[in-house]
Protein backbone atom coordinates (compact mmCIF):
# COMPACT_ATOMS: atom_id res chain seq x y z
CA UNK A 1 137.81 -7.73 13.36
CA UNK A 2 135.99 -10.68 14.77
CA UNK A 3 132.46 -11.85 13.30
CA UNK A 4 129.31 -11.81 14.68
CA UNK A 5 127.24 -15.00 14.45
CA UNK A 6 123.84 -14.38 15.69
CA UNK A 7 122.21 -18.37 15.91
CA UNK A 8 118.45 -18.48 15.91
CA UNK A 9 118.02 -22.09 16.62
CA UNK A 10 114.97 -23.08 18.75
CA UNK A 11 116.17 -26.42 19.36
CA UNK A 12 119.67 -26.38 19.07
CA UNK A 13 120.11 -29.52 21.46
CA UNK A 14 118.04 -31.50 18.91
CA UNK A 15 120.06 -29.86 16.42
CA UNK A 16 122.77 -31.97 13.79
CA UNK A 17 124.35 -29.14 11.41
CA UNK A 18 123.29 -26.11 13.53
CA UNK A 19 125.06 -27.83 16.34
CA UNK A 20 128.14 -28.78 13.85
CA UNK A 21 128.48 -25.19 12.34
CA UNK A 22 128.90 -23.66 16.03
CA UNK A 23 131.30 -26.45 17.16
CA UNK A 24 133.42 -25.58 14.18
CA UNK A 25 133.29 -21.72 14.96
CA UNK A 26 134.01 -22.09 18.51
CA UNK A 27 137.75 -23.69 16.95
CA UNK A 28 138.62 -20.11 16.45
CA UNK A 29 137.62 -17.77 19.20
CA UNK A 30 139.72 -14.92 17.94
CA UNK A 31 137.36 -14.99 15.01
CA UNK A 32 133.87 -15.52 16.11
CA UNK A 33 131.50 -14.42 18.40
CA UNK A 34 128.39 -17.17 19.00
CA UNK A 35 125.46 -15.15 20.14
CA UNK A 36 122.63 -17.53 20.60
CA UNK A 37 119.37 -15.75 20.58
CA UNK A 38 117.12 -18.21 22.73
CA UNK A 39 119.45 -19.04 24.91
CA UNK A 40 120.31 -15.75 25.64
CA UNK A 41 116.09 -15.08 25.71
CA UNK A 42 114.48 -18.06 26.45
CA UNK A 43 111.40 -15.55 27.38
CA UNK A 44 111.51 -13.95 24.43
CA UNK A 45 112.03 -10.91 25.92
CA UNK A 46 114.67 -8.91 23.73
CA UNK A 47 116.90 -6.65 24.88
CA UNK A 48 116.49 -4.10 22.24
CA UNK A 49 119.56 -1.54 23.21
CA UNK A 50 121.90 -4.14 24.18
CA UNK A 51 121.47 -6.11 20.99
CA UNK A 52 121.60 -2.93 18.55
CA UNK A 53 125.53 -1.87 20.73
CA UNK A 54 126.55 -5.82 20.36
CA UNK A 55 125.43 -5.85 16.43
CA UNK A 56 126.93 -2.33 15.83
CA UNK A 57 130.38 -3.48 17.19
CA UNK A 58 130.71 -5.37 14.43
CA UNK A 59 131.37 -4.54 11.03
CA UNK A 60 130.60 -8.70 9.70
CA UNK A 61 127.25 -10.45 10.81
CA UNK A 62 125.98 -14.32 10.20
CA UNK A 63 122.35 -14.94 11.72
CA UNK A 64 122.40 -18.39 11.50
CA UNK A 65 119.51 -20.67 11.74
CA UNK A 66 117.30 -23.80 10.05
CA UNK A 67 115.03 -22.58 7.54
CA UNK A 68 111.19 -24.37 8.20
CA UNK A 69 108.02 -23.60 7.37
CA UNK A 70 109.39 -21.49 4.54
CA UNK A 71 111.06 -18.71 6.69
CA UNK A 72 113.03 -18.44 9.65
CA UNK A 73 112.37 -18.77 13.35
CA UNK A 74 109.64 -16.37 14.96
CA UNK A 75 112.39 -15.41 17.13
CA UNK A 76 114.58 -14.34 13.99
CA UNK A 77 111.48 -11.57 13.20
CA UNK A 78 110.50 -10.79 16.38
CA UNK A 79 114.51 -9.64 16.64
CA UNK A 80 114.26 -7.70 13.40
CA UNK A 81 111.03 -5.90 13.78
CA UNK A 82 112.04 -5.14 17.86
CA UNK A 83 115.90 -4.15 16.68
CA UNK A 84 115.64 -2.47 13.50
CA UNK A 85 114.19 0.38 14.96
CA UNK A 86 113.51 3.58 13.29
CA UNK A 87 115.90 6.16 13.86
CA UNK A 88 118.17 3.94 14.65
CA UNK A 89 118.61 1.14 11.83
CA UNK A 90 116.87 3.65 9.10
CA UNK A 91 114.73 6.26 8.68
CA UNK A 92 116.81 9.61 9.73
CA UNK A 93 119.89 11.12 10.08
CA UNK A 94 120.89 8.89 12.93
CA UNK A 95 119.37 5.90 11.96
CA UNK A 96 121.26 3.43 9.26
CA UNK A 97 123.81 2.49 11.93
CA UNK A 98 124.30 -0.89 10.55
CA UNK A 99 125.02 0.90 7.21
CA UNK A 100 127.88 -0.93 4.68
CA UNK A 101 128.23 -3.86 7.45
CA UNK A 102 128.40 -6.79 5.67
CA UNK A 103 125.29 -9.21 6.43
CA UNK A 104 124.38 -12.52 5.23
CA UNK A 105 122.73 -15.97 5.82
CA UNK A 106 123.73 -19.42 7.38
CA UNK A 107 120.79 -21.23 6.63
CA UNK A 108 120.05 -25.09 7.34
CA UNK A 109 117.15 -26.98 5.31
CA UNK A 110 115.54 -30.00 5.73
CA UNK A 111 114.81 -30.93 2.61
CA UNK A 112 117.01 -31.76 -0.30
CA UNK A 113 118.18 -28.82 -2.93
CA UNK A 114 116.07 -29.91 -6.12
CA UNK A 115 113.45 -29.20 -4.21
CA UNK A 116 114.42 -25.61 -3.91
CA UNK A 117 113.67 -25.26 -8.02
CA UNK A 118 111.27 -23.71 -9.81
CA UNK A 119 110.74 -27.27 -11.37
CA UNK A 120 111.44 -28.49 -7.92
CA UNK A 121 108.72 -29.70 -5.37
CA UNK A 122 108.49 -26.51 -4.03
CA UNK A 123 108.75 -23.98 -6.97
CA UNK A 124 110.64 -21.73 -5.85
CA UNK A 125 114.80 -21.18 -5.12
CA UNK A 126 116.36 -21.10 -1.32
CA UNK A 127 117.15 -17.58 -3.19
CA UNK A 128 113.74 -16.38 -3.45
CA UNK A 129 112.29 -17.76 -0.86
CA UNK A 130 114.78 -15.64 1.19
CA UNK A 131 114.46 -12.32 -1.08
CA UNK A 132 112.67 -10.72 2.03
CA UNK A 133 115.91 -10.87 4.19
CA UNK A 134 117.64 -9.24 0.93
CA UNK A 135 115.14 -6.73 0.86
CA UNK A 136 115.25 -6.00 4.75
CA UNK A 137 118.96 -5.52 4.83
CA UNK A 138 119.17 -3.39 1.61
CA UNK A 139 116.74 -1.40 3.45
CA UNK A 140 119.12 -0.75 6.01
CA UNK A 141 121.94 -0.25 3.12
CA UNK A 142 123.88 -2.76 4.95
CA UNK A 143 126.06 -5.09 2.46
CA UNK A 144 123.76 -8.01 1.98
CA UNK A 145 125.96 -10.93 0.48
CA UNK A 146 123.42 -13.49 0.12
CA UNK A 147 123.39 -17.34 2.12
CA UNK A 148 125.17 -20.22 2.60
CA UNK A 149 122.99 -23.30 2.78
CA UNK A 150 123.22 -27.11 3.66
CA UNK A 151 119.98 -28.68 2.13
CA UNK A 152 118.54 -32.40 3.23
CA UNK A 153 119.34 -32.15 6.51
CA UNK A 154 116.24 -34.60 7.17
CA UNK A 155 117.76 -37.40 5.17
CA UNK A 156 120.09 -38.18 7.47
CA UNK A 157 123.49 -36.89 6.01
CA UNK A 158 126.90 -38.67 6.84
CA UNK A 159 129.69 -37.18 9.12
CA UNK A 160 131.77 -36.36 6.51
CA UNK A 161 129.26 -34.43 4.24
CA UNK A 162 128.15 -32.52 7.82
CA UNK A 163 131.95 -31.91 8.74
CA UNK A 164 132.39 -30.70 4.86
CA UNK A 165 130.07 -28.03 5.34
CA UNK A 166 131.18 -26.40 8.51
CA UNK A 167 134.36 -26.57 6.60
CA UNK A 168 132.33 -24.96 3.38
CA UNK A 169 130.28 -22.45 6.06
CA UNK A 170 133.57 -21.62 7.41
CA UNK A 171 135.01 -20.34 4.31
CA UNK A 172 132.01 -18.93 2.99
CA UNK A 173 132.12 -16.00 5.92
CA UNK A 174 135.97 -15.91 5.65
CA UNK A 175 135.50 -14.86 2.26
CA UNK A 176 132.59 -12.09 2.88
């Protein structure tokens, strides 16, 4: 069964490892499905049913995205508080309908990883600073497993590092 990578990238033009990530999943069409949220809404406007039949056709999910400001793209919550209805993603007997589908993280940041420690600049971990997307998919009871992350994206990595990890991002949803 193919994957479902769901980007939430509000530049993705202006983009370096976003923009390398989906170049390397596009390789393998029989793998991947790219659904790019603001392209698809550049209104915002979501399409609530059609985007809870695409998510439960699959049983594997990626949202992809850079990680600024400390959380994700408004897009990114306006798409889980307008999806994730009740009744449908929880709540009753017909809701949970993303239930045991495994769900997890492809997550770009622009600063460097030490920063992301509690000694770091920033005292607290990539992990906890995520812990609400943890929460919201245990919620769900879908299989949360967690993030894969390229950190320093502002200091100007070299092609080689950036081609490493589409390589690493690659594997990391293989293995899911």
């Amino acid at each position: 069964m193919k994957t479902l990578v769901i980007v939430i990238h509000p530049n993705l033009e202006g983009s370096v490892i976003n923009k390398r990530w989906i170049e390397e999943l596009k390789k393998y069409p029989e793998a991947y499905t790219i659904h790019d949220l603001y392209s698809k809404y550049p209104d915002e406007k979501i399409d609530v049913e059609k985007e809870q039949e695409l998510v439960a056709a699959y049983d594997k999910i990626i949202f992809q995205f850079p990680f600024y400001w400390f959380n994700c793209p408004p897009l990114f919550k306006k798409w889980l508080d307008e999806v994730l209805t009740y009744g449908w993603a929880y709540g009753s007997n017909s809701g949970y309908k993303l239930a045991g589908k495994k769900i997890a993280l492809g997550i770009s940041a622009g600063i460097n990883e030490e920063d992301y420690t509690t000694a770091g600049r920033y005292k607290y971990t990539l992990a906890q600073l995520t812990a609400p997307f943890e929460v919201t998919f245990d919620y769900i009871r879908a299989d949360y497993k967690s993030f894969f992350a390229f950190y320093g994206v502002e200091y100007n990595p070299d092609t080689e590092t950036i081609a490493e990890s589409a390589r690493g991002y690659l594997s990391f949803i293989a293995a899911l």
